[in-house]
Structures are given as structure tokens and as C-alpha cells.
Protein backbone atom coordinates (compact mmCIF):
# COMPACT_ATOMS: atom_id res chain seq x y z
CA UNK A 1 -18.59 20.46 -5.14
CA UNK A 2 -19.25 16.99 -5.67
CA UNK A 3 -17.48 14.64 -2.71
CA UNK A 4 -17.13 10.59 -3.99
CA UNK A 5 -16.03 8.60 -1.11
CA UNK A 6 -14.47 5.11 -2.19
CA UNK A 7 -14.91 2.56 0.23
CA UNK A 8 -13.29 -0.99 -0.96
CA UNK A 9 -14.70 -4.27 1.36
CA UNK A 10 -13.23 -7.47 1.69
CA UNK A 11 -15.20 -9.82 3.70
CA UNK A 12 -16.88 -7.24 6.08
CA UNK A 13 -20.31 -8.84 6.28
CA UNK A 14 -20.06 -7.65 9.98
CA UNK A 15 -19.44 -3.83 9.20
CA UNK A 16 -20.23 -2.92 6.29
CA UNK A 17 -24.04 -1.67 6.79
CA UNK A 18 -22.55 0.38 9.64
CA UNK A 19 -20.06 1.58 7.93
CA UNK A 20 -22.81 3.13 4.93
CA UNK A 21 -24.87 4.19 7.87
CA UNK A 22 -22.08 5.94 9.20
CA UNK A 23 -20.49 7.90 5.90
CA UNK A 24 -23.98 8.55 4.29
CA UNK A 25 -25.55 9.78 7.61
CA UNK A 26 -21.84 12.44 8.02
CA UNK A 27 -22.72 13.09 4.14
CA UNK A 28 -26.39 13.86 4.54
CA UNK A 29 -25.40 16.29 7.55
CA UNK A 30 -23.00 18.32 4.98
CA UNK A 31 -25.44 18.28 2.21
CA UNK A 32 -28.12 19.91 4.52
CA UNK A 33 -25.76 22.68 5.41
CA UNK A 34 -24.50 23.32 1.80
CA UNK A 35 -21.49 22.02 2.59
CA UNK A 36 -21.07 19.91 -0.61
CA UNK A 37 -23.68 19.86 -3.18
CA UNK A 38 -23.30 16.37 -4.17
CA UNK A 39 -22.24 12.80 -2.91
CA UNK A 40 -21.14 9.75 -4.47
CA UNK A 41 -20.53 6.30 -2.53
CA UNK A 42 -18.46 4.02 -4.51
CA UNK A 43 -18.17 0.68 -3.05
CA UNK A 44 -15.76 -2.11 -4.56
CA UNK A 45 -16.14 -5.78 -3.07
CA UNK A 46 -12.71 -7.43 -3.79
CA UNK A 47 -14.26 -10.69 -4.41
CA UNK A 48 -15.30 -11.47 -0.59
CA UNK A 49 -16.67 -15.13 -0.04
CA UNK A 50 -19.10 -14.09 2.55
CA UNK A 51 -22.59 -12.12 2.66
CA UNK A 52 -20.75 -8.66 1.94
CA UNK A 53 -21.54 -8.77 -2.21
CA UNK A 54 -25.33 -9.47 -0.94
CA UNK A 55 -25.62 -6.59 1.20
CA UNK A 56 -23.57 -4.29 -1.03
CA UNK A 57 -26.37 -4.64 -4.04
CA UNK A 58 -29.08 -3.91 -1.06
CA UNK A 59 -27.31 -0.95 0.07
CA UNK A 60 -27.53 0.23 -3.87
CA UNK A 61 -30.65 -0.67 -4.33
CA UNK A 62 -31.86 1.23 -1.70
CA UNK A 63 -29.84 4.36 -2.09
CA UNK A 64 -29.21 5.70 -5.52
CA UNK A 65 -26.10 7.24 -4.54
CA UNK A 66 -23.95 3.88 -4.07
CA UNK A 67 -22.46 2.83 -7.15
CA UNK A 68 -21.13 -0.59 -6.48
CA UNK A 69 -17.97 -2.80 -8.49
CA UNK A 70 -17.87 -6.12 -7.51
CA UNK A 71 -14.58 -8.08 -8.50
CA UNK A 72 -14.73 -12.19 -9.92
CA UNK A 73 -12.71 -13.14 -7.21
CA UNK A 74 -10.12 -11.52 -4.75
CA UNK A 75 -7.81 -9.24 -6.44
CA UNK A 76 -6.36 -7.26 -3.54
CA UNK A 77 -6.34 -3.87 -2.30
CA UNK A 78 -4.28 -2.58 -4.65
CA UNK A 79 -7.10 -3.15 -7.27
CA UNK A 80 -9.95 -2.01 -5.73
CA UNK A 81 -8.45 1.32 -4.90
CA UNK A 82 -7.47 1.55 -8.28
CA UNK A 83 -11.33 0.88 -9.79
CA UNK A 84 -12.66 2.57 -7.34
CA UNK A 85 -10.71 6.17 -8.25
CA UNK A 86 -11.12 5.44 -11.73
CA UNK A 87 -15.24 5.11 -11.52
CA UNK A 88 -15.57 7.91 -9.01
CA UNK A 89 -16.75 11.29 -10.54
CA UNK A 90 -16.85 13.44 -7.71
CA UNK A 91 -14.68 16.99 -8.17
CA UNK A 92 -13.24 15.74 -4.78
CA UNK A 93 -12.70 12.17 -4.36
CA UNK A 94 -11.62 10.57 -0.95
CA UNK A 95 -10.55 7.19 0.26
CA UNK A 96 -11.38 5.21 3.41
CA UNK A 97 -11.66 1.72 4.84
CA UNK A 98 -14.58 -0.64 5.33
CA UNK A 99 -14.16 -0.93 9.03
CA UNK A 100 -14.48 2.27 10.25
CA UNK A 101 -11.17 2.50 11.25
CA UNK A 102 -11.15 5.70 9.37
CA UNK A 103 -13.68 8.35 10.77
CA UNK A 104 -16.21 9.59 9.05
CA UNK A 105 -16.64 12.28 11.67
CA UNK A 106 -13.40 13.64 9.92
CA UNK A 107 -14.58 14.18 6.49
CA UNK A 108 -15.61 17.53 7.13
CA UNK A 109 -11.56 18.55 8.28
CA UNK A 110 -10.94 16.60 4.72
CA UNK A 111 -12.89 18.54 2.88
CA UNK A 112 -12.26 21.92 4.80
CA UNK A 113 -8.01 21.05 3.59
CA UNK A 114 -9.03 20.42 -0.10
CA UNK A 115 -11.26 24.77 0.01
CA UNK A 116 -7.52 25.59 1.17
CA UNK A 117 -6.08 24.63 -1.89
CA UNK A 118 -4.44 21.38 -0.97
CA UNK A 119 -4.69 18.55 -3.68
CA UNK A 120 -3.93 15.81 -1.26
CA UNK A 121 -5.15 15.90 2.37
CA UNK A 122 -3.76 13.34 4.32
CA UNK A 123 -5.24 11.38 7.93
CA UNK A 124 -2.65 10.28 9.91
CA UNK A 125 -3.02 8.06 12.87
CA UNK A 126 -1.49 7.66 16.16
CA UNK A 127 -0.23 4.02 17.30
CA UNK A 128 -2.94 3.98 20.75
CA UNK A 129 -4.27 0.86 20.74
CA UNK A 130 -1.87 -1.37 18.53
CA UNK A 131 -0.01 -4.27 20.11
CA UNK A 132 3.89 -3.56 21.19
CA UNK A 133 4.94 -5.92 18.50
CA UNK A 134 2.93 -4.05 15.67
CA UNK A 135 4.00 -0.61 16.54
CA UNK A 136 7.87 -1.81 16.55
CA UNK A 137 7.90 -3.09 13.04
CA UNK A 138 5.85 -0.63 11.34
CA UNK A 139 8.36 1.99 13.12
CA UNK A 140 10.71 -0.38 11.78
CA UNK A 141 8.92 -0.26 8.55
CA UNK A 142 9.15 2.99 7.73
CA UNK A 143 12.76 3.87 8.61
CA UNK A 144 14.11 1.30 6.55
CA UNK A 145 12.25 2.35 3.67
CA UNK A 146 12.81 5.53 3.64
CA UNK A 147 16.58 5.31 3.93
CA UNK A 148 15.98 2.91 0.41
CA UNK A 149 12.81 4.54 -1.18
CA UNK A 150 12.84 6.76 -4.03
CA UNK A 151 9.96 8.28 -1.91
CA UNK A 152 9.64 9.15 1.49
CA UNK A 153 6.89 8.20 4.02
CA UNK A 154 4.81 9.12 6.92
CA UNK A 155 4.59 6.90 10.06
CA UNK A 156 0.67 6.57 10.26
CA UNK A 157 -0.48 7.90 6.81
CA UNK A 158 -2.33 5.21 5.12
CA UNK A 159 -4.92 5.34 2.17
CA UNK A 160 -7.16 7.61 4.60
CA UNK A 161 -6.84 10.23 1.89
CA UNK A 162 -8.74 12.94 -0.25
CA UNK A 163 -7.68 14.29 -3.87
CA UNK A 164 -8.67 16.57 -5.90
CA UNK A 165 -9.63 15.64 -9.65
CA UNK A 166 -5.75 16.86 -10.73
CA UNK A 167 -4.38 14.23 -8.02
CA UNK A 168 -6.80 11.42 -9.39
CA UNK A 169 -6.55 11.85 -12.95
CA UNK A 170 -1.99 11.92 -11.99
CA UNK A 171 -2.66 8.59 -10.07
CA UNK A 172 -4.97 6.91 -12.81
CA UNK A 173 -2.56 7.61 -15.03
CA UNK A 174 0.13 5.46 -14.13
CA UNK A 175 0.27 2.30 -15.47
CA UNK A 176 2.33 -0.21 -13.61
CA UNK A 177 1.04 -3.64 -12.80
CA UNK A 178 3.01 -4.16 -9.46
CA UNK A 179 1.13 -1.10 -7.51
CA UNK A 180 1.72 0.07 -4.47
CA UNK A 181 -0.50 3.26 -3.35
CA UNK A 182 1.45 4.44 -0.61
CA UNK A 183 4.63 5.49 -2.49
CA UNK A 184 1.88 6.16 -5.37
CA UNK A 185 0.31 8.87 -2.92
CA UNK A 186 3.78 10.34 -2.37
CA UNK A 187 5.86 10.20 -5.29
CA UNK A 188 2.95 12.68 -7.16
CA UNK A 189 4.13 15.30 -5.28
CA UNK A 190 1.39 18.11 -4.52
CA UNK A 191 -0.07 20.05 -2.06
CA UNK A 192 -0.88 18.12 1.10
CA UNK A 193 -1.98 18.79 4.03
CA UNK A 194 -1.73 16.17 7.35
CA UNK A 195 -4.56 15.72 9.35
CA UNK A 196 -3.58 13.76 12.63
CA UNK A 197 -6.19 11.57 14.40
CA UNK A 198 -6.75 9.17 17.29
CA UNK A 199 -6.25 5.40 15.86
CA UNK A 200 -9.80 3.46 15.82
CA UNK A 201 -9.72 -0.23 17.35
CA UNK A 202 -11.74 -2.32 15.01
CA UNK A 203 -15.30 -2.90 16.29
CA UNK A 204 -16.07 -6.41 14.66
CA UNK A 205 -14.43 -9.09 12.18
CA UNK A 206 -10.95 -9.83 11.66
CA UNK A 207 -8.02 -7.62 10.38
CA UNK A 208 -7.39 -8.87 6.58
CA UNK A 209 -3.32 -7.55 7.01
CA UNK A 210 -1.56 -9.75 8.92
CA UNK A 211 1.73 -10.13 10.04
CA UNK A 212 2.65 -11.97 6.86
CA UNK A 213 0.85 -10.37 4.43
CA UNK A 214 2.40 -6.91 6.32
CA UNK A 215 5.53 -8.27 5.24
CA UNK A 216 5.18 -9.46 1.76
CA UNK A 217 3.31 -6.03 1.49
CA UNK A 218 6.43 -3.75 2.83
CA UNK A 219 9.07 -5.86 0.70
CA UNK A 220 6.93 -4.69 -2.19
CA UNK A 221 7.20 -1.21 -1.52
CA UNK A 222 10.59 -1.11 -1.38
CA UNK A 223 11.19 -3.18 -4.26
CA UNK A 224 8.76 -0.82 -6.44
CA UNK A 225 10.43 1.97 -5.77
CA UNK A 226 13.78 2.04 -5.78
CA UNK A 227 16.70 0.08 -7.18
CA UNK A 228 19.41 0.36 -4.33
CA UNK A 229 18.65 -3.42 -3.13
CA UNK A 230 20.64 -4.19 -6.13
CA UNK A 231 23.43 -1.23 -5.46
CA UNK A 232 23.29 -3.13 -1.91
CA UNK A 233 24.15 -6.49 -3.41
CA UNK A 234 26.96 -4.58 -5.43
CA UNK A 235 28.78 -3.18 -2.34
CA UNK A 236 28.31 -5.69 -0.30
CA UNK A 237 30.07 -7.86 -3.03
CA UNK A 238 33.11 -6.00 -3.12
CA UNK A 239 33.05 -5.39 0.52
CA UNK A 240 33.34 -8.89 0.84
CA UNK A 241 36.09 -9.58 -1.79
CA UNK A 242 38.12 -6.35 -0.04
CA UNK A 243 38.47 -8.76 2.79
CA UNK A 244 38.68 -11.44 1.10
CA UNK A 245 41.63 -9.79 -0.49
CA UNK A 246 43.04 -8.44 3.11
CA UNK A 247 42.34 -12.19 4.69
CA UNK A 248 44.84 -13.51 2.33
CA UNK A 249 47.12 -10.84 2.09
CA UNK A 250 47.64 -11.52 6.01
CA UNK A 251 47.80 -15.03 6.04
CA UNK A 252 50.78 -14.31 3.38
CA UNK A 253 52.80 -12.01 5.17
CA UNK A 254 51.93 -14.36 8.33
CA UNK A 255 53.30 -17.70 6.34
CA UNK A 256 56.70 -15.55 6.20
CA UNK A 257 56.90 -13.76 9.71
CA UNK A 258 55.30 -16.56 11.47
CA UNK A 259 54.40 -19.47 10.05
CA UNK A 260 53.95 -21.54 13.31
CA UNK A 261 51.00 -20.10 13.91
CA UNK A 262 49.51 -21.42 10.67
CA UNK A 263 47.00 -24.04 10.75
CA UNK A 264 44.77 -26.25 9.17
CA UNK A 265 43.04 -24.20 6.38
CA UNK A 266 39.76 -25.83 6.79
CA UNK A 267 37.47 -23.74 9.07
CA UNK A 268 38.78 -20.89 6.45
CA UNK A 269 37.76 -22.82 3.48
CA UNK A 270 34.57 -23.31 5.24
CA UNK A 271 34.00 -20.00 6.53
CA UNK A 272 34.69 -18.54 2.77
CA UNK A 273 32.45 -20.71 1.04
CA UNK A 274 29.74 -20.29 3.69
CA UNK A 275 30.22 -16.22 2.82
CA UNK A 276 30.04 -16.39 -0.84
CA UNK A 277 27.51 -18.61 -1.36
CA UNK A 278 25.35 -16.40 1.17
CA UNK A 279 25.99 -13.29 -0.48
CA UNK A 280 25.36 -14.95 -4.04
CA UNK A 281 22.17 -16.47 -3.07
CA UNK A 282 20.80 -12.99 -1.38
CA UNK A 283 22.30 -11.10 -4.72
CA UNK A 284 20.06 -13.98 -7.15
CA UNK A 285 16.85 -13.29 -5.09
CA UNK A 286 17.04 -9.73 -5.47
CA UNK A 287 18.00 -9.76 -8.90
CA UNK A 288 14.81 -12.31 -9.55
CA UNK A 289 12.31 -10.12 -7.90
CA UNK A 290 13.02 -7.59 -10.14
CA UNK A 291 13.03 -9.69 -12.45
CA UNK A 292 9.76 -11.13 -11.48
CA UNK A 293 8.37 -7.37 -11.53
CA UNK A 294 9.37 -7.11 -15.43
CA UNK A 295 7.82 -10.29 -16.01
CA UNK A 296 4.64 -9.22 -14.66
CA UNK A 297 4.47 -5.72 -16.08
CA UNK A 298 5.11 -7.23 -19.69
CA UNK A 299 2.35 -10.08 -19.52
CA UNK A 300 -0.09 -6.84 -19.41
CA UNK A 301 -3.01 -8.51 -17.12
CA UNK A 302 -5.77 -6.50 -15.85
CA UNK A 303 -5.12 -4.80 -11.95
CA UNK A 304 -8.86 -6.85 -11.76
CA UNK A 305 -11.84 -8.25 -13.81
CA UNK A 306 -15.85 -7.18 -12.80
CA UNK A 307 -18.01 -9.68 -11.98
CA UNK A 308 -21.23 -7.65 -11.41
CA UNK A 309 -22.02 -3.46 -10.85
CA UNK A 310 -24.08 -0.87 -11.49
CA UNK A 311 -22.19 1.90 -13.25
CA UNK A 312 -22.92 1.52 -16.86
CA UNK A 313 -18.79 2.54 -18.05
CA UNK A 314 -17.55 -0.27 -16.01
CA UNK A 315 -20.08 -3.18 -17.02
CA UNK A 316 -18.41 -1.82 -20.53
CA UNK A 317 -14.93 -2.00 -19.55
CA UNK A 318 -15.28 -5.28 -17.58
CA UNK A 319 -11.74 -5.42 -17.08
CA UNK A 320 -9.21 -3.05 -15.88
């Protein structure tokens, strides 16, 4: 078989000739023993601003096997994953992360799950090593979602993945603009099989996911795959009109049984108003995120646009 491993960099000018020493040296080991007959590295620099671009065209240029995609400016993960499968030619084509947070010592279990038959093989990661605060909310995370998704998800399954050419060419052929490759990886469906593994600590440079950007990341999900937010705003509506409806049906009956114990209606009025015009203004910026999805999806744009690379389809295709 033919193995492509797709590797996407965003300013890892710290890590990323470790990280090629690292994969091709675990490669080189399992093409000596016959354990794959051929390798592809596909590297995809989402538009990093420091030397990372520079020493990705080195690394190709000194081993034939890297086939690199560099993007005109920073596009996000979302894109590079998505170049990156559709460039990669292996039979067998498996994702990881510039930082060696994902093992390479593991890609012969990966490859030992897809001879079993599975289409999807799966790394999942323990929480050893994360802060207190980070464990809580991805917990967090991923029992919210999956009491909203359309999809369910794994607590420590990221992109640390490997699919066979059926998986690729199902993933590569969904279209959407607004991507997000987790519920991607699971609403497919397939074989998988889970692989668990001791978390890495990064070894140098900075995390690019922050706490923010873990946010605005997790809202996405759940927005892309599922419409209950807006069933939400719909019951929580009428749940609030039901006691609307029971408030004033007691202060009725109270006006006749006792109506010393009326008073000033103002903290009511105020109360009411503060209500409604909360659960209006949550309601509008649901409704305008999925509206903002549509108006995304129907502009069309590219998921990225090449700057420079060495594979011949892709200096064709330019965009993507």
C-alpha cells in the first residue's frame, strides 16, 4: 500500500524539521520491513508569517517524497486539512499535527487498524498533562454537543486520524463552506476503530488554539450540525409566554381574593421587559448565525487560494 501522511503547519518554525525527521525516519523503518510499499508527505503551510514556508521548500527539495501546498495567507485549519486530503494519493491517507503532539511512533497501530478492515482508525488522547481549566471545558465541550449535535463525539478524538481512499474520496466530496472536520469525521459513518494514547505536551512554540479561538471553534460545531439552537429559541419562547400567561392569570384571581396585597406594578413591568427582550435578542443571534452560514455558503469562495507548491494538479487548480 501506499501511506500519505498530511501534516498542515502554521507558524512552527520551531518544530517542523523535527517533526519530518520524526514521521519520515517511522516511515523509512516500515518501508524497510515491507510494511508499506510507498510514502507520501504532504505538507500544507496555512500562510505562516515566520521561517516555516522557507524550511518547508528545503525539506522538499531535499526529499522527493514531500509534496508541499503553501496557502497566500492564513486560511485556517479547516482548509489545509481539506487540500491536504484532496492532493494526497496514497491508498491510505492519515492525518496528524505539526507539533508532534501526535506520535509518529503510532503509525504502525494506524496502519495495522486500516489491514483489519477499518476505513477510519481513530487516536484518542488522554487529558495527562492539560491544565484543570482546559480539561473542564472540553469535558464541557463535548457533552453539550452531543446532547445538540446531529453527530456524536469522542472526548479526545481529534484529526489524529487515518482513512482509507473510500473515507477520503466521502469527505472530499462534501461541499460546504462552513467546515468543521470533527463532525465531518463522524457523520460519514464507517468502520472505525479507536486507538487510545498518552497526550504529548508540546515540546516548543506556542499552541495556535486558544481559549478564544476554542470557543468560536466549538460554537461552530454545533451550529453546523444541527438545527435545535433554533427549536431551543422556540421552546424557550413559549415557555416564557406559559408563564407569562400563569403570572397574570394569578395576579387576576389575586386582584379579586386579595387585592391588598397588590402593589406597584413596576418591578413587574421591569422584570417582563427585561425577559422578553433577553429571550428576543438570544432568538435574533441564533437566527443570524444561521443566517450568516447561508450567506457564506452562497457567495461560493474558495476553502483557500495557493500561493506556491510543488504538485503539478494544484499549481493548476490554484484555488480550492
Amino acid at each position: 500500500m501506499k501511506l500519505s501522511i498530511v501534516v498542515a503547519f502554521f507558524n512552527e518554525e520551531k518544530m517542523i524539521e523535527k517533526t519530518h525527521f520524526e514521521i519520515s525516519k517511522k516511515l523509512e523503518e516500515l518501508l524497510d520491513i515491507g510494511e508499506i510499499e510507498d510514502y507520501e508527505l504532504v505538507y500544507v503551510n496555512d500562510g505562516s508569517k515566520d521561517k516555516t514556508p522557507v524550511l518547508m521548500k528545503r525539506i522538499a527539495a531535499e526529499n522527493q517524497r514531500v509534496r508541499f501546498i503553501s496557502f497566500s495567507r492564513n486560511f485556517g485549519r479547516e482548509g489545509a486539512i481539506l487540500s491536504g486530503l484532496r492532493y494526497a494519493t496514497g491508498e491510505a491517507v492519515m492525518l496528524m499535527d505539526g507539533d508532534l503532539q501526535h506520535p509518529p511512533a503510532l503509525i504502525p497501530e494506524f496502519i495495522k487498524g486500516y489491514r483489519e478492515g477499518y476505513d477510519v482508525v481513530s487516536g484518542q488522547r488522554n487529558r495527562e498533562g492539560e491544565s484543570k481549566a482546559g480539561t473542564f471545558f472540553a469535558h464541557l465541550f463535548y457533552r453539550f454537543s452531543n446532547r445538540l449535535m446531529d453527530v456524536q463525539l469522542t472526548d479526545g478524538i481529534s484529526e489524529f486520524k487515518l482513512f482509507s481512499r473510500k473515507a477520503v474520496d466521502t469527505i472530499l466530496s462534501l461541499p460546504e463552506y462552513n467546515r468543521f472536520s470533527k463532525g465531518i469525521f463522524s457523520w460519514i459513518g464507517f468502520k472505525e476503530k479507536v486507538i487510545p494514547y498518552q497526550n504529548q505536551v508540546r515540546e516548543a512554540g506556542e499552541s495556535k488554539f486558544g481559549f478564544k479561538r476554542s470557543l468560536n471553534y466549538a460554537f461552530q460545531g454545533i451550529i453546523s450540525f444541527n438545527d435545535r439552537p433554533l427549536r431551543v429559541c422556540i421552546q424557550f419562547g413559549l415557555a416564557c409566554v406559559g408563564f407569562a400567561l400563569l403570572y397574570l392569570l394569578a395576579m387576576f384571581v389575586a386582584y379579586f381574593v386579595k387585592p391588598e396585597i397588590l402593589v406597584s406594578g413596576y418591578f413587574t413591568t421591569l422584570a417582563a421587559i427585561i425577559l422578553f427582550s433577553g429571550v428576543q435578542l438570544i432568538s435574533i443571534g441564533v437566527l443570524g448565525e444561521y443566517i450568516g452560514k447561508i450567506y457564506y455558503e452562497v457567495k461560493r469562495r474558495p476553502h483557500y487560494v495557493l500561493d506556491e507548491t510543488n504538485i503539478e494538479q494544484a499549481k493548476k487548480d490554484r484555488v480550492g
